[in-house]
C-alpha atoms as a PDB file:
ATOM      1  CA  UNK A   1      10.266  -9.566   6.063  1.00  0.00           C
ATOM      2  CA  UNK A   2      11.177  -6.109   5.028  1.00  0.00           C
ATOM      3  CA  UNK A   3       8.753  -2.619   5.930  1.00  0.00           C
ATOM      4  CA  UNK A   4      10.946  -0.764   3.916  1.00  0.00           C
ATOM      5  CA  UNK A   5      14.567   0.042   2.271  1.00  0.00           C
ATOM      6  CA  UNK A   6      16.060   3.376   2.232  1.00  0.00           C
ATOM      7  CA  UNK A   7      18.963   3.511  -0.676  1.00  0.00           C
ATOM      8  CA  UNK A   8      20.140   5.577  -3.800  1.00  0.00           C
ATOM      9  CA  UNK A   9      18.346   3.954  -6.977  1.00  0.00           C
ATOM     10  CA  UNK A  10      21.154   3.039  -9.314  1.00  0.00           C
ATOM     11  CA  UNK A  11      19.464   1.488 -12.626  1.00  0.00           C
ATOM     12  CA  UNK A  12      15.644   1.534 -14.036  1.00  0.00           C
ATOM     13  CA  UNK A  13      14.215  -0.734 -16.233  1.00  0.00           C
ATOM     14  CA  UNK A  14      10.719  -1.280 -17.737  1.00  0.00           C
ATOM     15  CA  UNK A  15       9.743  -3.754 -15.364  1.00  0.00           C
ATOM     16  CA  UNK A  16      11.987  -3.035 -11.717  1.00  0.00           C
ATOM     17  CA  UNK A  17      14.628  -0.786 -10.122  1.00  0.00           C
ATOM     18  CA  UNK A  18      17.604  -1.117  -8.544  1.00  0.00           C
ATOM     19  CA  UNK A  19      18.278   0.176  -4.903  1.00  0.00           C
ATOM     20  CA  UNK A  20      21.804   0.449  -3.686  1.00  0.00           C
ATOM     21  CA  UNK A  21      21.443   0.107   0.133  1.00  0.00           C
ATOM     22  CA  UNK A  22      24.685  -0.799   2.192  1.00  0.00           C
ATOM     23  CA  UNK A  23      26.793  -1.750  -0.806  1.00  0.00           C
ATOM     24  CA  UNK A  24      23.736  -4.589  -2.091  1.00  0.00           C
ATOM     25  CA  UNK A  25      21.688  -4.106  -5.070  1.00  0.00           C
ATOM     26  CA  UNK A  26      17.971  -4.988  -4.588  1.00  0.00           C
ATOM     27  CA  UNK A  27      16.215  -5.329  -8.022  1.00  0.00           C
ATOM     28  CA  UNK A  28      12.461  -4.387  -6.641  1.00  0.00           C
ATOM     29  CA  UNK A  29       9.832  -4.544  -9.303  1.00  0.00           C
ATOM     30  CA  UNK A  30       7.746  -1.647  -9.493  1.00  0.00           C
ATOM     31  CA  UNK A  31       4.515  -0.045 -11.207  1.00  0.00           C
ATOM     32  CA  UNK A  32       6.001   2.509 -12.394  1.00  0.00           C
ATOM     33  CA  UNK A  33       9.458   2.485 -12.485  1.00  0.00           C
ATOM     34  CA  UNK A  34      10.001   5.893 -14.189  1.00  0.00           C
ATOM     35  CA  UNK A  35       8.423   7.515 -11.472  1.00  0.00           C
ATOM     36  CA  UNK A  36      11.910   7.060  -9.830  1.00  0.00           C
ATOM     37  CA  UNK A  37      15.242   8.792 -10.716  1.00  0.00           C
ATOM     38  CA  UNK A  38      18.661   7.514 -11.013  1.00  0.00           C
ATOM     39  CA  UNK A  39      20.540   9.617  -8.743  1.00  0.00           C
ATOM     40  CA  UNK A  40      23.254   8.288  -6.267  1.00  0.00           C
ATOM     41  CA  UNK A  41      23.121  11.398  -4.407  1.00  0.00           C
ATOM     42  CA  UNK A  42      19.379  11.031  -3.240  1.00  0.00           C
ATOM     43  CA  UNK A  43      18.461   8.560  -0.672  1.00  0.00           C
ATOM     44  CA  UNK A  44      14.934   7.240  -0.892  1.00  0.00           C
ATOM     45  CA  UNK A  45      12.265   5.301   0.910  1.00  0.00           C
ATOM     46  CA  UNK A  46      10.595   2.340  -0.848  1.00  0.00           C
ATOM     47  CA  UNK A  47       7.968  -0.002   0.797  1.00  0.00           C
ATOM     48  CA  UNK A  48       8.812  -3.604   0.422  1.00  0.00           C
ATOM     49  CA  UNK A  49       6.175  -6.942   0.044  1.00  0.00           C
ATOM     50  CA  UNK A  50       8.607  -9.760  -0.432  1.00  0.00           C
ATOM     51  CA  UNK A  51       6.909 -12.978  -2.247  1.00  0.00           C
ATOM     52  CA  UNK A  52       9.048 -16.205  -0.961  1.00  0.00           C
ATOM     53  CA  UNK A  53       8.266 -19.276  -3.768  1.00  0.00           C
ATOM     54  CA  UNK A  54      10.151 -22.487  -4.210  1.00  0.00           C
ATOM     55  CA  UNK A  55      11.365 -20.838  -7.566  1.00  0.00           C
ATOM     56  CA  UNK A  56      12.033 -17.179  -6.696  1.00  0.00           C
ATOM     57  CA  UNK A  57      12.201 -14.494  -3.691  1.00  0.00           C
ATOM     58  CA  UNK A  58      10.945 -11.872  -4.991  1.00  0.00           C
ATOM     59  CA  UNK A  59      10.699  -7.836  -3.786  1.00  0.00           C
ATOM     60  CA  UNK A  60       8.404  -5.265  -4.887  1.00  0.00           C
ATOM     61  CA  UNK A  61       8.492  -1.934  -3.984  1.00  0.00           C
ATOM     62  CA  UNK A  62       6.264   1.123  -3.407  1.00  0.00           C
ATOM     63  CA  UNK A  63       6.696   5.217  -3.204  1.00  0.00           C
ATOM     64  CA  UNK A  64       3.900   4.823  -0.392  1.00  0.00           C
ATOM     65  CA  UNK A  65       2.462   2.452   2.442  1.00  0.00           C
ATOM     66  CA  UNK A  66      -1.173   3.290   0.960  1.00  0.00           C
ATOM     67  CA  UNK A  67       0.308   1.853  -2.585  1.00  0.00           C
ATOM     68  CA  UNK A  68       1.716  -1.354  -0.406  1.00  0.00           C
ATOM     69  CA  UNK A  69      -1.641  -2.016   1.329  1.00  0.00           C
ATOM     70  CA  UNK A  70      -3.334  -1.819  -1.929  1.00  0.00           C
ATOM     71  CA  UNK A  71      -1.213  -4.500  -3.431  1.00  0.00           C
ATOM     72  CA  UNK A  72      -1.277  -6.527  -0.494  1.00  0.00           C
ATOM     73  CA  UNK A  73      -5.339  -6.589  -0.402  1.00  0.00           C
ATOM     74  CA  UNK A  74      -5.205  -7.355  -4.144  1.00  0.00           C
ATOM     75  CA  UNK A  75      -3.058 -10.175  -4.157  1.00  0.00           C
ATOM     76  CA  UNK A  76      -5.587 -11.633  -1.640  1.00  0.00           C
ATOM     77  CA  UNK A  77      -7.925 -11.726  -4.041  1.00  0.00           C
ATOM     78  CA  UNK A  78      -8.220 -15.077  -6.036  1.00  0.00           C
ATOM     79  CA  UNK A  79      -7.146 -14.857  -9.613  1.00  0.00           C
ATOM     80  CA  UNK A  80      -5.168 -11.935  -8.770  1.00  0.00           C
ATOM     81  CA  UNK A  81      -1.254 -12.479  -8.720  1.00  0.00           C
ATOM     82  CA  UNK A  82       1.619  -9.943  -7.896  1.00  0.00           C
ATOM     83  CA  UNK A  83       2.325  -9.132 -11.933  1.00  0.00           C
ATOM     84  CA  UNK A  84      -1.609  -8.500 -12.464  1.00  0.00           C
ATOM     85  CA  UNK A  85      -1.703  -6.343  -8.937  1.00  0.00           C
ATOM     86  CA  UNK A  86       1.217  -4.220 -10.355  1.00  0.00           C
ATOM     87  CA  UNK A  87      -0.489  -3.384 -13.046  1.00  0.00           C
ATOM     88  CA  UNK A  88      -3.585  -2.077 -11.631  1.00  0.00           C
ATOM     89  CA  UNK A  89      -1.198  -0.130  -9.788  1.00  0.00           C
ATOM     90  CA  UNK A  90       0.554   1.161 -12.949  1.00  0.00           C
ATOM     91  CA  UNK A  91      -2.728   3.227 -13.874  1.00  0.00           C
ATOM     92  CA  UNK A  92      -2.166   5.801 -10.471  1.00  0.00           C
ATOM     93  CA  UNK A  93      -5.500   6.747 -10.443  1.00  0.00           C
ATOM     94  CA  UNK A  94      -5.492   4.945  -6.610  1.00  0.00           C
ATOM     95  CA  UNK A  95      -8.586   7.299  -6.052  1.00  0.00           C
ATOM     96  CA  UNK A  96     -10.752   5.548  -9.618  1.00  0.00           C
ATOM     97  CA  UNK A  97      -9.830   1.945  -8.604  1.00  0.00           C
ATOM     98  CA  UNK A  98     -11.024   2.705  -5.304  1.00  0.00           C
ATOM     99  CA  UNK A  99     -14.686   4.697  -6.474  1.00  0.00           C
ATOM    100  CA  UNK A 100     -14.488   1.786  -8.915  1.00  0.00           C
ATOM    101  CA  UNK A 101     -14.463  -1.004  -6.610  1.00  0.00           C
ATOM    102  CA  UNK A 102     -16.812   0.534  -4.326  1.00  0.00           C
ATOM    103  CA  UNK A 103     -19.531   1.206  -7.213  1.00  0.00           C
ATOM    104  CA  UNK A 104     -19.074  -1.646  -8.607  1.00  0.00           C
ATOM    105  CA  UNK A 105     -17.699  -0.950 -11.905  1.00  0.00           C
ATOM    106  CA  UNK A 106     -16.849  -3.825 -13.284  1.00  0.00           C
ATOM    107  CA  UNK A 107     -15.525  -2.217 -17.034  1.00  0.00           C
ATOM    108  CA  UNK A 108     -13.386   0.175 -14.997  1.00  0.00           C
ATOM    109  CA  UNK A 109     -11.485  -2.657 -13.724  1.00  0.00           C
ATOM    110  CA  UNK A 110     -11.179  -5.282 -16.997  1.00  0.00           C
ATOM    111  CA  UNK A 111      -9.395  -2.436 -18.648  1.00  0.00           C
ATOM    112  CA  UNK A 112      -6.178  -3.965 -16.773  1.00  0.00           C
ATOM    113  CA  UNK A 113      -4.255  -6.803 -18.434  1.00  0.00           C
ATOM    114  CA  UNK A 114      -5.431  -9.783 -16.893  1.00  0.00           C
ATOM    115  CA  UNK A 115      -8.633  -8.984 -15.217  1.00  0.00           C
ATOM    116  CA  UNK A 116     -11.535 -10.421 -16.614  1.00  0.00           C
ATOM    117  CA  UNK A 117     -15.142  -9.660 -15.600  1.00  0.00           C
ATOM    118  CA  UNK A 118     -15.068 -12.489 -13.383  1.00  0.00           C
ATOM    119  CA  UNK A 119     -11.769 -11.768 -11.879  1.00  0.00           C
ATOM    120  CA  UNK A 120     -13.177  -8.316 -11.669  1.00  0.00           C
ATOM    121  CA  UNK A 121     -16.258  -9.222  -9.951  1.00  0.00           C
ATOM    122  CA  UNK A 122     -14.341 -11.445  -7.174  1.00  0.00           C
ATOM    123  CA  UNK A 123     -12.167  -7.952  -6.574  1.00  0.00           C
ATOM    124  CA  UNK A 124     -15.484  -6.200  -5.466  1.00  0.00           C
ATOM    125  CA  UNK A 125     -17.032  -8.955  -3.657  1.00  0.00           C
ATOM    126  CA  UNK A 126     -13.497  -9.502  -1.453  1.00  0.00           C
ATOM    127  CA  UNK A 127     -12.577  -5.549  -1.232  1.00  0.00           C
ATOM    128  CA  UNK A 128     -15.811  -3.486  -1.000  1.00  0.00           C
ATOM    129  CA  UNK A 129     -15.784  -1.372   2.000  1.00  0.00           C
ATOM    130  CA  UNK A 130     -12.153  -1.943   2.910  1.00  0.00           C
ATOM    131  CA  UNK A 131     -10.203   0.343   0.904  1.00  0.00           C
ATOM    132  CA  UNK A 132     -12.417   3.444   2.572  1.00  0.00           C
ATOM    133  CA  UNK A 133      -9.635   3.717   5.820  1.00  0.00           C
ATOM    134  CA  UNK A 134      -6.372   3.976   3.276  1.00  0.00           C
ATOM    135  CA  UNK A 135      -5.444   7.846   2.562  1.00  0.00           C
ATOM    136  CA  UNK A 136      -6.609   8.121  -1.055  1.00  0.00           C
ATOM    137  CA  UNK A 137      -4.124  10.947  -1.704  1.00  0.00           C
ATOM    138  CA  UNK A 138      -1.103   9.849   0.672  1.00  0.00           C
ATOM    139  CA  UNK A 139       2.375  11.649   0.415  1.00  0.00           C
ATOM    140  CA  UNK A 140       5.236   9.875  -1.598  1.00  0.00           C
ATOM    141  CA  UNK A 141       7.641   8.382   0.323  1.00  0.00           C
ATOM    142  CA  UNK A 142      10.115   7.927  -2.035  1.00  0.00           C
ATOM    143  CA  UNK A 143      12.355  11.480  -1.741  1.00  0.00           C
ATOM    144  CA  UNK A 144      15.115  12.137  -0.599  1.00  0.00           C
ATOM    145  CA  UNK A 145      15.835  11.599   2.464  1.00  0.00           C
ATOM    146  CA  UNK A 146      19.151  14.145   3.058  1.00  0.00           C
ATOM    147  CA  UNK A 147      18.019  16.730   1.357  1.00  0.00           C
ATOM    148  CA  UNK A 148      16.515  20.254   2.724  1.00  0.00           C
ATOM    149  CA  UNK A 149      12.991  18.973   2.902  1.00  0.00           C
ATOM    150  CA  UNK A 150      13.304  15.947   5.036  1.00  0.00           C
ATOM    151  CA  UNK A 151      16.598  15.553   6.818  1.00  0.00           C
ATOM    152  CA  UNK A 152      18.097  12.249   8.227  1.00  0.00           C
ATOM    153  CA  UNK A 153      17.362  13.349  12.208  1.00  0.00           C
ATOM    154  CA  UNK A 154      13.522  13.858  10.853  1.00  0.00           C
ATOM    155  CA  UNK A 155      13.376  10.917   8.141  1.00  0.00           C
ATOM    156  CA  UNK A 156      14.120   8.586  11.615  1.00  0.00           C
ATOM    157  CA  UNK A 157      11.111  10.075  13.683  1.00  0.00           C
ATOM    158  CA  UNK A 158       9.441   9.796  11.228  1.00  0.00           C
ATOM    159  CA  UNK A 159       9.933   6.030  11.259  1.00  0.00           C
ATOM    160  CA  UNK A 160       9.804   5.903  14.302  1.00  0.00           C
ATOM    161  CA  UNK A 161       5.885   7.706  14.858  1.00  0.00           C
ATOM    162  CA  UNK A 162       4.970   4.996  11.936  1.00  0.00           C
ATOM    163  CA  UNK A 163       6.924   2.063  14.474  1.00  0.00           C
ATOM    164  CA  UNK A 164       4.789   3.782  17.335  1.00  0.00           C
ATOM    165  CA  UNK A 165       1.487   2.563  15.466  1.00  0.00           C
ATOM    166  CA  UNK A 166       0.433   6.152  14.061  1.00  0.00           C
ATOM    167  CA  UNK A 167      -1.149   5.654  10.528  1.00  0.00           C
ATOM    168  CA  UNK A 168       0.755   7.301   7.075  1.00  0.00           C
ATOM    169  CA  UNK A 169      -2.168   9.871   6.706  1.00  0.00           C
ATOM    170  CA  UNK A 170      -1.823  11.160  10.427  1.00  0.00           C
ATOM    171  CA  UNK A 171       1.914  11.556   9.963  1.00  0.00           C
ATOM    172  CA  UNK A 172       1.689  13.339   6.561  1.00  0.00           C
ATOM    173  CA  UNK A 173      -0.521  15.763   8.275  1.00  0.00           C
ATOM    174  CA  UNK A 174       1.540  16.588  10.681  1.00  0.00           C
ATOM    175  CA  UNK A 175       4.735  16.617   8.222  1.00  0.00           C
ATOM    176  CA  UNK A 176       4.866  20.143   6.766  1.00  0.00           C
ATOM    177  CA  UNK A 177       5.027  21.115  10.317  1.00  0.00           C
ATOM    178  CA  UNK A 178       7.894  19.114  10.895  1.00  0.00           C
ATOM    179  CA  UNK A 179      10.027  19.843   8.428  1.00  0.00           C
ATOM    180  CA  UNK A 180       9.506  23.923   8.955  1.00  0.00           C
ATOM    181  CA  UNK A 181      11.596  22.816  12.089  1.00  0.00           C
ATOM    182  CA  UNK A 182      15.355  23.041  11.369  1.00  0.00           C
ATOM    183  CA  UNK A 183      18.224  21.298  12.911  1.00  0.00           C
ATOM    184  CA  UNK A 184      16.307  19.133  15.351  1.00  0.00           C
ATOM    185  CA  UNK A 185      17.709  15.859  16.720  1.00  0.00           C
ATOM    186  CA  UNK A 186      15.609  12.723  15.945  1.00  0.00           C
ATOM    187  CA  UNK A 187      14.511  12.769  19.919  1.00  0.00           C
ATOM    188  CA  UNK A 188      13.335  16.406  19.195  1.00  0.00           C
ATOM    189  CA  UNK A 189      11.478  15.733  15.796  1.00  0.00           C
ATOM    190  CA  UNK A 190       9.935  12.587  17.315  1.00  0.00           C
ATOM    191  CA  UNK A 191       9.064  14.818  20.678  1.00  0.00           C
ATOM    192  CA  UNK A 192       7.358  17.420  18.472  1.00  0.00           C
ATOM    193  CA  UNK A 193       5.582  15.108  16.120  1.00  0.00           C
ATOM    194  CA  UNK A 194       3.994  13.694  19.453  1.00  0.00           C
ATOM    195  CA  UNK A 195       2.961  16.767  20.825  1.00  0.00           C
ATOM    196  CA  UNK A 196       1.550  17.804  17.382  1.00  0.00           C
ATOM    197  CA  UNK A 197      -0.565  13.470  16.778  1.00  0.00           C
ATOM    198  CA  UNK A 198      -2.224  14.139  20.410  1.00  0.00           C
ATOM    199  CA  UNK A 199      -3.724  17.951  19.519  1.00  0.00           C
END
């Protein structure tokens, strides 16, 4: 299983992109794959769910983990496949679906293709309550990686705080702080970014 896939998108279509990583092409399907930009110059970060079928292996990527834990809860829910979770995604209004699904509003969520009232009423009953711990207004992962804001050396700690069990809204806090820190080895950034989770 793949957490993620860090590679220069290369093609955009309606429905998926295409991520160059390592000299492989990964067509990822996507909510919104305009919110990406072909540029081989860019390395970016996109959170994988892979769906293994006896027809298809599929990937489907997200610009953050909160997106990715979103889908994953979704596509737990009965009725509710990977197409029809992608496009509840496609809205990004992350913080309505939420408020919706905790108030119960069931019209807020049959204005998606696919969900009826009782599909909608089955996505309250299994998700009520459980969206309340994922950051409603997490940081996109899916920059670039090389560039001035987030270097390669930082990018890695980063990964690495995330491997070390720290959740995405702890690390985003700590981020900006990071990244004011030039020309740091990953051992540094990952030194200071522990100093910084503990305070």
């Amino acid at each position: 299983m793949f957490e993620f896939l860090e590679g220069t998108v290369v093609d955009i279509t309606p429905t998926h992109i295409v991520l160059l990583v390592g000299g492989v092409g990964y067509l990822i399907n996507t909510a919104d794959p305009y919110r990406f930009n072909v540029d081989e110059k860019k390395v970016i970060r996109v959170y994988i769910y892979q769906s293994v079928s006896d027809t298809a292996i599929l990937l489907f990527g997200f610009a953050t983990i909160e997106d990715k834990q979103i889908f994953e809860k979704l596509i737990s829910v009965s009725g509710i496949g990977p197409k029809s979770a992608l496009a509840i995604l496609a809205g990004n209004d992350r913080d309505g679906l939420i408020t919706a699904i905790n108030n119960e509003d069931v019209k807020f969520l049959t204005k998606f293709p696919g969900v009826g009232k009782k599909t909608a009423r089955q996505i309250i009953l299994d998700m009520q309550g459980k969206l309340d711990d994922i950051a409603t207004n997490g940081v996109s992962l899916a920059q670039p990686l090389g560039s001035n804001e987030k270097s390669p050396e930082l990018a890695d700690a980063l990964s690495a705080l995330e491997a070390l069990g720290y959740g995405a809204k702890q690390i985003a806090a700590i981020e900006p702080d990071l990244v004011k820190q030039a020309d740091l080895s990953t051992d540094e950034y990952l030194s200071l970014g522990l100093k910084l989770l503990m305070h």
